[in-house]
Protein backbone atom coordinates (compact mmCIF):
# COMPACT_ATOMS: atom_id res chain seq x y z
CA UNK A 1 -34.46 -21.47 5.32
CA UNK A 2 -37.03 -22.30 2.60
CA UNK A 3 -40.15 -19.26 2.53
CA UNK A 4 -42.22 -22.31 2.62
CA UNK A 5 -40.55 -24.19 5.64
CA UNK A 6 -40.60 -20.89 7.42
CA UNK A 7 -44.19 -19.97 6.76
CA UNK A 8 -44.83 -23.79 8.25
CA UNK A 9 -42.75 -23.20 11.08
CA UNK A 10 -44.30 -19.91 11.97
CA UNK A 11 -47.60 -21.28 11.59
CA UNK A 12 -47.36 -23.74 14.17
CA UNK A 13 -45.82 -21.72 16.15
CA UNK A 14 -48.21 -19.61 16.53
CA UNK A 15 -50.79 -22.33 16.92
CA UNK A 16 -48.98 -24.11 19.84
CA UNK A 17 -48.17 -20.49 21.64
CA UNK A 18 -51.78 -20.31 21.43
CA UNK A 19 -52.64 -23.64 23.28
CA UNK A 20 -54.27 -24.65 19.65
CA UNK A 21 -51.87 -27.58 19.15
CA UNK A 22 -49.54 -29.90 21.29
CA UNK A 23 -46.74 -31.60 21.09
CA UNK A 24 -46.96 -34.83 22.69
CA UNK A 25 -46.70 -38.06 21.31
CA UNK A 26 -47.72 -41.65 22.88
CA UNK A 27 -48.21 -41.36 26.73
CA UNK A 28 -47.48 -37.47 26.40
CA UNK A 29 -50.93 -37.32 24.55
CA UNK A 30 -52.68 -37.29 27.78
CA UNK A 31 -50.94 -33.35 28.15
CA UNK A 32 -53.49 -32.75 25.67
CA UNK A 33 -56.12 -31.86 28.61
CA UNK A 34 -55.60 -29.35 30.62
CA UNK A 35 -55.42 -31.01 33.96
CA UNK A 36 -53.21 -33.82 32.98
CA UNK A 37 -49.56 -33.20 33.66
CA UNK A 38 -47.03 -35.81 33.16
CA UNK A 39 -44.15 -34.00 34.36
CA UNK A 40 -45.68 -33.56 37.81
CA UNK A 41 -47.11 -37.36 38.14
CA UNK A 42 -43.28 -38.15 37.36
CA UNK A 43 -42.14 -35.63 40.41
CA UNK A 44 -45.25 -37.11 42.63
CA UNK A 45 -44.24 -40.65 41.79
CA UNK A 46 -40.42 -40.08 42.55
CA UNK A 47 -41.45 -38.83 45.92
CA UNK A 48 -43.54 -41.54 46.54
CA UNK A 49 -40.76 -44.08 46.05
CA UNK A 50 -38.07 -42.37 47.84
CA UNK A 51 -36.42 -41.25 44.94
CA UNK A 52 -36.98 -37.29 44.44
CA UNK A 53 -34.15 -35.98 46.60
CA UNK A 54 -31.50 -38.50 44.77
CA UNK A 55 -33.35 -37.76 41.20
CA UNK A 56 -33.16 -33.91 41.49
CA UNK A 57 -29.50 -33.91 42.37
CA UNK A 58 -28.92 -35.86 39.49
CA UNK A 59 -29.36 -33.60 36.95
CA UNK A 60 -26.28 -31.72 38.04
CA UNK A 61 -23.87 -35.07 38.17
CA UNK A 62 -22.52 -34.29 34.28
CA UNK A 63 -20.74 -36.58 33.08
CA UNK A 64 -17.88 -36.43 30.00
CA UNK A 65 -17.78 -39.01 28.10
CA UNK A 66 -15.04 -39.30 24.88
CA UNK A 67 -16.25 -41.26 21.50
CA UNK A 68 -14.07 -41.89 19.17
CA UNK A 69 -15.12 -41.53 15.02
CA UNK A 70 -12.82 -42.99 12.81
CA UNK A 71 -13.76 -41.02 9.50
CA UNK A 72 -12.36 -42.70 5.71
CA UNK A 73 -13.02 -38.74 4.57
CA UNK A 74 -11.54 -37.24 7.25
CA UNK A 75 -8.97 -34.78 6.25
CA UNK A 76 -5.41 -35.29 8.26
CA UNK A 77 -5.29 -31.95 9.83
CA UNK A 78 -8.34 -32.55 11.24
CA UNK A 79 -7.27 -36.20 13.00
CA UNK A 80 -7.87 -35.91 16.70
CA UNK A 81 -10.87 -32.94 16.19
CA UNK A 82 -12.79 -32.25 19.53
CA UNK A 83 -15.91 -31.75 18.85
CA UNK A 84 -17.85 -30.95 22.39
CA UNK A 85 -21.26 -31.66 22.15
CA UNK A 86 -24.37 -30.13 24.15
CA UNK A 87 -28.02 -30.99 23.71
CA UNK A 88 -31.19 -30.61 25.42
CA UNK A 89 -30.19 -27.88 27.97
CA UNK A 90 -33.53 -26.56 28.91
CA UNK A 91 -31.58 -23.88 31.01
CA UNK A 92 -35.11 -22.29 32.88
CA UNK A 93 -35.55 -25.78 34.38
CA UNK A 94 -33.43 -24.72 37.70
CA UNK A 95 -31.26 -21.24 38.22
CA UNK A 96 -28.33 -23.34 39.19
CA UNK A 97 -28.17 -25.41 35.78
CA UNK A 98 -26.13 -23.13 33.50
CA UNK A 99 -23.78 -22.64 36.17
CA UNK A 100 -22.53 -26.53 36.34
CA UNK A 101 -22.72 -26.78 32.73
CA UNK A 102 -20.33 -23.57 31.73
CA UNK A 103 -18.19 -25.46 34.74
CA UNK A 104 -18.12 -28.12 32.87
CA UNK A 105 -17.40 -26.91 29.08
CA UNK A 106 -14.29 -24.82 30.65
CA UNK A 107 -12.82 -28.05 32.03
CA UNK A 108 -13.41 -29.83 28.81
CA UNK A 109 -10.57 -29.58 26.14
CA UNK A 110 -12.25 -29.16 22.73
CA UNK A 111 -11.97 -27.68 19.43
CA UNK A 112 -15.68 -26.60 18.26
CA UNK A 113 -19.06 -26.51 20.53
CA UNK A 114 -22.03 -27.81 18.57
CA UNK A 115 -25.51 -27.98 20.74
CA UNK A 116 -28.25 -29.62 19.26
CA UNK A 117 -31.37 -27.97 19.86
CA UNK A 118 -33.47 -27.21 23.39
CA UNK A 119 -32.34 -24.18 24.93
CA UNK A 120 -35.67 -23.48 26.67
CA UNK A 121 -37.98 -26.02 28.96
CA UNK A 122 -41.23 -24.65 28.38
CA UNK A 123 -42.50 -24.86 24.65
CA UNK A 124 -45.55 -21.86 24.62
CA UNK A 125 -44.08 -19.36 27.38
CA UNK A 126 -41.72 -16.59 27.42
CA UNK A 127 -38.42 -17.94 26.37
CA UNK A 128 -36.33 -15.27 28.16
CA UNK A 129 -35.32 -16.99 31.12
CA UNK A 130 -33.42 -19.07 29.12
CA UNK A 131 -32.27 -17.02 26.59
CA UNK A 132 -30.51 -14.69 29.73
CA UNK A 133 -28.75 -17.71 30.89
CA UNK A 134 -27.22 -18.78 27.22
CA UNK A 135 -24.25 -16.25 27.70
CA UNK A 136 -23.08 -18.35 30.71
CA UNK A 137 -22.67 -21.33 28.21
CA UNK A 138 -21.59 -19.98 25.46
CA UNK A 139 -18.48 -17.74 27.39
CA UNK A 140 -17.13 -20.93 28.71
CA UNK A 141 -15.51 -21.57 25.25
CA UNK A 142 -13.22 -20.13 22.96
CA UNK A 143 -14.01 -22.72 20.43
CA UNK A 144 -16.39 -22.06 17.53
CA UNK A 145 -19.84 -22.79 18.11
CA UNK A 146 -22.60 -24.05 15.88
CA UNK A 147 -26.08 -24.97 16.76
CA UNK A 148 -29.78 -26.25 15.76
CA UNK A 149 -32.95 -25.41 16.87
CA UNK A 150 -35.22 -28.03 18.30
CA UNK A 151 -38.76 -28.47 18.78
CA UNK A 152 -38.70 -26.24 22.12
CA UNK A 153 -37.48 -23.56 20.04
CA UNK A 154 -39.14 -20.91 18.65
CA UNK A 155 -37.00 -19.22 15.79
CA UNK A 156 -37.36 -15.83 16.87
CA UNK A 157 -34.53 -16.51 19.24
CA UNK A 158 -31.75 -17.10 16.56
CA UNK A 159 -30.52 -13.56 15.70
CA UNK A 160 -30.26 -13.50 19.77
CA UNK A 161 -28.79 -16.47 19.82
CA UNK A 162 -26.00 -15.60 16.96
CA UNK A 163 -25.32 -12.23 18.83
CA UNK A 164 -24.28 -14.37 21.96
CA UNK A 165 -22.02 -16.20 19.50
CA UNK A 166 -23.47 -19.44 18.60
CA UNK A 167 -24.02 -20.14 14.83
CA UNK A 168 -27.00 -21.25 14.20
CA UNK A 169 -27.84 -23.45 10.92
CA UNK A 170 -31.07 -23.40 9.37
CA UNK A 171 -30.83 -25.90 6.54
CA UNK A 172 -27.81 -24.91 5.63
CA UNK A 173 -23.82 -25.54 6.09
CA UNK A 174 -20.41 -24.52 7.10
CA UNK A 175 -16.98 -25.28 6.87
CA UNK A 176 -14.24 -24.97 9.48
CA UNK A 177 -10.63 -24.77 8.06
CA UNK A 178 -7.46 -25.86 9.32
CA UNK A 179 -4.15 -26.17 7.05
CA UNK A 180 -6.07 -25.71 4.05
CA UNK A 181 -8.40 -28.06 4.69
CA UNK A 182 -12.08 -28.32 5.59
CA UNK A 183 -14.63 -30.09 7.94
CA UNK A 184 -18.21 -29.29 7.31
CA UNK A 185 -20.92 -28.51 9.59
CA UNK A 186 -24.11 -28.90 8.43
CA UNK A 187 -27.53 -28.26 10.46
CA UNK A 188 -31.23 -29.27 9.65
CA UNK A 189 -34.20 -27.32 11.51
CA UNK A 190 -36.23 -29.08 14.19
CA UNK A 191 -38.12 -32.75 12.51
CA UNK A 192 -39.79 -33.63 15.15
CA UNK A 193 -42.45 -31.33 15.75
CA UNK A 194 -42.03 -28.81 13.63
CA UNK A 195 -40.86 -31.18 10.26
CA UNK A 196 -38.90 -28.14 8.83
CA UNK A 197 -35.69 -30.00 8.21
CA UNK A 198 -34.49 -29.98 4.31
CA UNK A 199 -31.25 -32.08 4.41
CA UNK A 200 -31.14 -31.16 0.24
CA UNK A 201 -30.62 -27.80 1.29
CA UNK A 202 -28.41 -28.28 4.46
CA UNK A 203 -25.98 -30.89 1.92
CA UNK A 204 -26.11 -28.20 -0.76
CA UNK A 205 -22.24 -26.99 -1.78
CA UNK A 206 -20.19 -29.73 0.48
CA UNK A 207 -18.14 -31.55 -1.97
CA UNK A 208 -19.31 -35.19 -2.60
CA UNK A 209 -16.10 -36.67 -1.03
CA UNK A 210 -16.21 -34.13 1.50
CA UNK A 211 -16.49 -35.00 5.53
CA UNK A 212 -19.06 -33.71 6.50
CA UNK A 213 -20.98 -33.67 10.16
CA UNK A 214 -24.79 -33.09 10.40
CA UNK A 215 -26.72 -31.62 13.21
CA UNK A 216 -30.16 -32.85 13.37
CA UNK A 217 -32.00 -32.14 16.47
CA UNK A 218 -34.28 -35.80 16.85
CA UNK A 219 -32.46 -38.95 15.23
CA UNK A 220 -36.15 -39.57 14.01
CA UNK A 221 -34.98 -39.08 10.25
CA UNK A 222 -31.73 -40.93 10.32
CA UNK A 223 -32.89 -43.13 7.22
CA UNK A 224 -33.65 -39.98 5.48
CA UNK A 225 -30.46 -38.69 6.53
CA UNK A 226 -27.96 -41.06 5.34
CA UNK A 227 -29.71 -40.85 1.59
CA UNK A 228 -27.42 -37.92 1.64
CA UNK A 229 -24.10 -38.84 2.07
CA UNK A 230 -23.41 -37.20 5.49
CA UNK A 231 -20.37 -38.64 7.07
CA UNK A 232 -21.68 -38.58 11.14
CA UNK A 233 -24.77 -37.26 12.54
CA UNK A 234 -25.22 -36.22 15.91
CA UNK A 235 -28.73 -35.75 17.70
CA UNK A 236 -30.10 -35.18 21.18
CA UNK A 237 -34.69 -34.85 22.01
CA UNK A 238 -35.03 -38.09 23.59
CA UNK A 239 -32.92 -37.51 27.13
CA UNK A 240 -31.63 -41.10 27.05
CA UNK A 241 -35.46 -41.49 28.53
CA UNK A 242 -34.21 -39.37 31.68
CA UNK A 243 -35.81 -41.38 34.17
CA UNK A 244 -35.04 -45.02 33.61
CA UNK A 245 -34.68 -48.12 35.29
CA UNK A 246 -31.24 -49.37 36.25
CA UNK A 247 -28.94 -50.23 33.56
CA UNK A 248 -30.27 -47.20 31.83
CA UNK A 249 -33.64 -48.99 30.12
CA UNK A 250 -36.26 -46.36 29.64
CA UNK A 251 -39.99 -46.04 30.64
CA UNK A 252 -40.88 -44.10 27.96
CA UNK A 253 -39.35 -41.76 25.07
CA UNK A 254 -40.35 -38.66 23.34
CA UNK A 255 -40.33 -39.97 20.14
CA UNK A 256 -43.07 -42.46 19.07
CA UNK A 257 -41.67 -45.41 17.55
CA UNK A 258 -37.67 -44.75 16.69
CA UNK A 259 -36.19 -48.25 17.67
CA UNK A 260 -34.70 -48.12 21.66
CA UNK A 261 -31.24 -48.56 19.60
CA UNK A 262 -31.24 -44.67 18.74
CA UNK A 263 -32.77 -43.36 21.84
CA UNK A 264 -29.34 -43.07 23.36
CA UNK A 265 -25.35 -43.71 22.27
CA UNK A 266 -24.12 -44.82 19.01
CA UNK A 267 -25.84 -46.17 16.19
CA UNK A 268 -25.48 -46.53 12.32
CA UNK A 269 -28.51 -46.45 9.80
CA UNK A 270 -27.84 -46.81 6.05
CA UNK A 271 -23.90 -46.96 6.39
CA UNK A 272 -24.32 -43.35 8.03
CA UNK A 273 -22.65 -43.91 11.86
CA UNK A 274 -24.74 -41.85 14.41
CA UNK A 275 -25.42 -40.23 18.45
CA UNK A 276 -27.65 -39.78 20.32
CA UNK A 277 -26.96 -37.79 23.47
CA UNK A 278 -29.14 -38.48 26.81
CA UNK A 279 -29.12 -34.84 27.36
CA UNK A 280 -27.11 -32.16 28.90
CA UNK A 281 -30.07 -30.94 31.25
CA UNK A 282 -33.25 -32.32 32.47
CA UNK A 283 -37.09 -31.82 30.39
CA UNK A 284 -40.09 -31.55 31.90
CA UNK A 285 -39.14 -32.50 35.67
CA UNK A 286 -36.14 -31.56 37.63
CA UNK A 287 -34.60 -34.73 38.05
CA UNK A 288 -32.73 -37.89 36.39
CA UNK A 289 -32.58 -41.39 37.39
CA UNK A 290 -30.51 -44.19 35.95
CA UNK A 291 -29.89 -41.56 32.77
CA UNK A 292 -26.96 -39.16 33.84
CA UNK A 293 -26.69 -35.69 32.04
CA UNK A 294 -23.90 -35.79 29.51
CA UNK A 295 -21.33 -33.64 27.79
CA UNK A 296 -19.86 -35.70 24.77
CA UNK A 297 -16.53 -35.14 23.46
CA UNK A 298 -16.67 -36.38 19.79
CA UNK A 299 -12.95 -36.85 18.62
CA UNK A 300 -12.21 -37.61 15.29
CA UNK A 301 -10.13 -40.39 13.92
CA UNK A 302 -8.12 -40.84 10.44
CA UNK A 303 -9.21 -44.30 9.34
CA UNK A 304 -6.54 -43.92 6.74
């Protein structure tokens, strides 16, 4: 990463660690003061309709669901690619959590594991808790595994993080070959919060006609983003809205004003096609309504 971008990063950091700055955007403003908590009038209100008990089971009902990529660029070798993607884990939320979800990766044929940011719940305290569970996830695989950080992440955890096995890319790229040929992985640091993502640097040294597939933690930048020439980009941050109202319309959404059309599934923006996972654990409160957890298996298609 850039000395600048990481002196940024570092800096608020250490500014949010030290209750200095928050992160909350539109309704999750009112965190701001001290004896405001959203998460726990969301809890409070699900118990007050009925709905905690259902809600809180929820979040370990994962659900696989296949989406299919047909890529001009792709190379042949690489028609029918799994790629098995994981976002938003928050892994301290509930001891039971990493558990279902290395249950699920291990019955989940797949080729490469990307995960796109939010290992951790909490955003100022210890990040251990979560950081002991990771091995659970990442052992249910075989597959390669790439990953971003995300705006729950401090970077101190990535040489951790790479010792478990899980690449992590900071602005940067890589290529997995097969037969000769090459599929790139490229990675952009957290834009939401942080705004340390340099997709010059992460498109830096894939050829221009290359395929390439971008991890970007929020889908906030996707104009930005398909400036570059990425071929697919694949996001997580907003949890699908996590607690929504049937037919899966959210209340509310972590990131201020990005149209409802990226705040979950497939979208395109500048010719660049695009995902948005719901989520792959649960933020804030223990529970999901109308917004199931997801593992999605991205396969990719020749469109020669």
């Amino acid at each position: 990463m850039d000395e600048a971008l990481l002196n940024k990063r570092l800096s608020k950091q250490a500014k949010h660690e030290a209750r200095l700055s928050h992160q909350g955007e539109g309704i999750f403003k009112l965190e701001r003061f001290r004896f405001v908590s959203i998460d726990k009038l969301a809890k409070k209100g699900l118990k007050l309709c009925f709905l905690w008990e259902r809600a809180h089971r929820n979040i370990f009902d994962i659900q696989v669901v296949e989406q299919e990529w047909p890529l001009a660029n792709l190379p042949p070798s690489f028609d029918g690619f799994r790629l098995l993607q994981l976002s938003d884990l928050h892994l301290d939320i509930h001891p039971d959590l990493a558990p279902a979800i290395a249950r699920a990766v291990r019955k989940c044929p797949h080729d490469a594991m990307l995960i796109t940011g939010d290992y951790r719940n909490t955003t100022n305290k210890d990040q251990e808790p979560s950081m002991a569970l990771m091995p659970q996830i990442l052992e249910a695989t075989q597959a390669p595994c790439y990953g971003v950080l995300g705006n729950h992440d401090f970077i101190q955890k990535v040489e951790r993080l790479e010792r478990y096995g899980l690449r992590i890319l900071l602005n940067e790229s890589t290529a997995i070959e097969r037969s000769g040929e090459q599929l790139w992985i490229a990675g952009v640091d957290d834009p939401h919060f942080y705004q340390t993502h340099d997709f010059a640097a992460a498109r830096e040294g894939i050829p221009a006609d290359a395929c390439s597939v971008l991890l970007c933690h929020s889908p906030e930048p996707h104009a930005e983003a398909a400036q570059y020439g990425f071929t697919l980009m694949l996001s997580g941050h907003t949890h699908g809205g996590q607690i929504c109202l049937p037919g899966g319309r959210h209340l509310v959404c972590s990131s201020k004003g990005l149209p409802r059309r990226f705040v979950r599934g497939r979208w395109e923006s500048g010719g660049m096609p695009g995902y948005t996972s719901p989520g792959t654990g649960s933020s804030g409160v223990a529970a999901r309504l109308n917004c199931p957890p997801e593992i999605t298996v991205h396969i990719l298609r020749s469109a020669n």
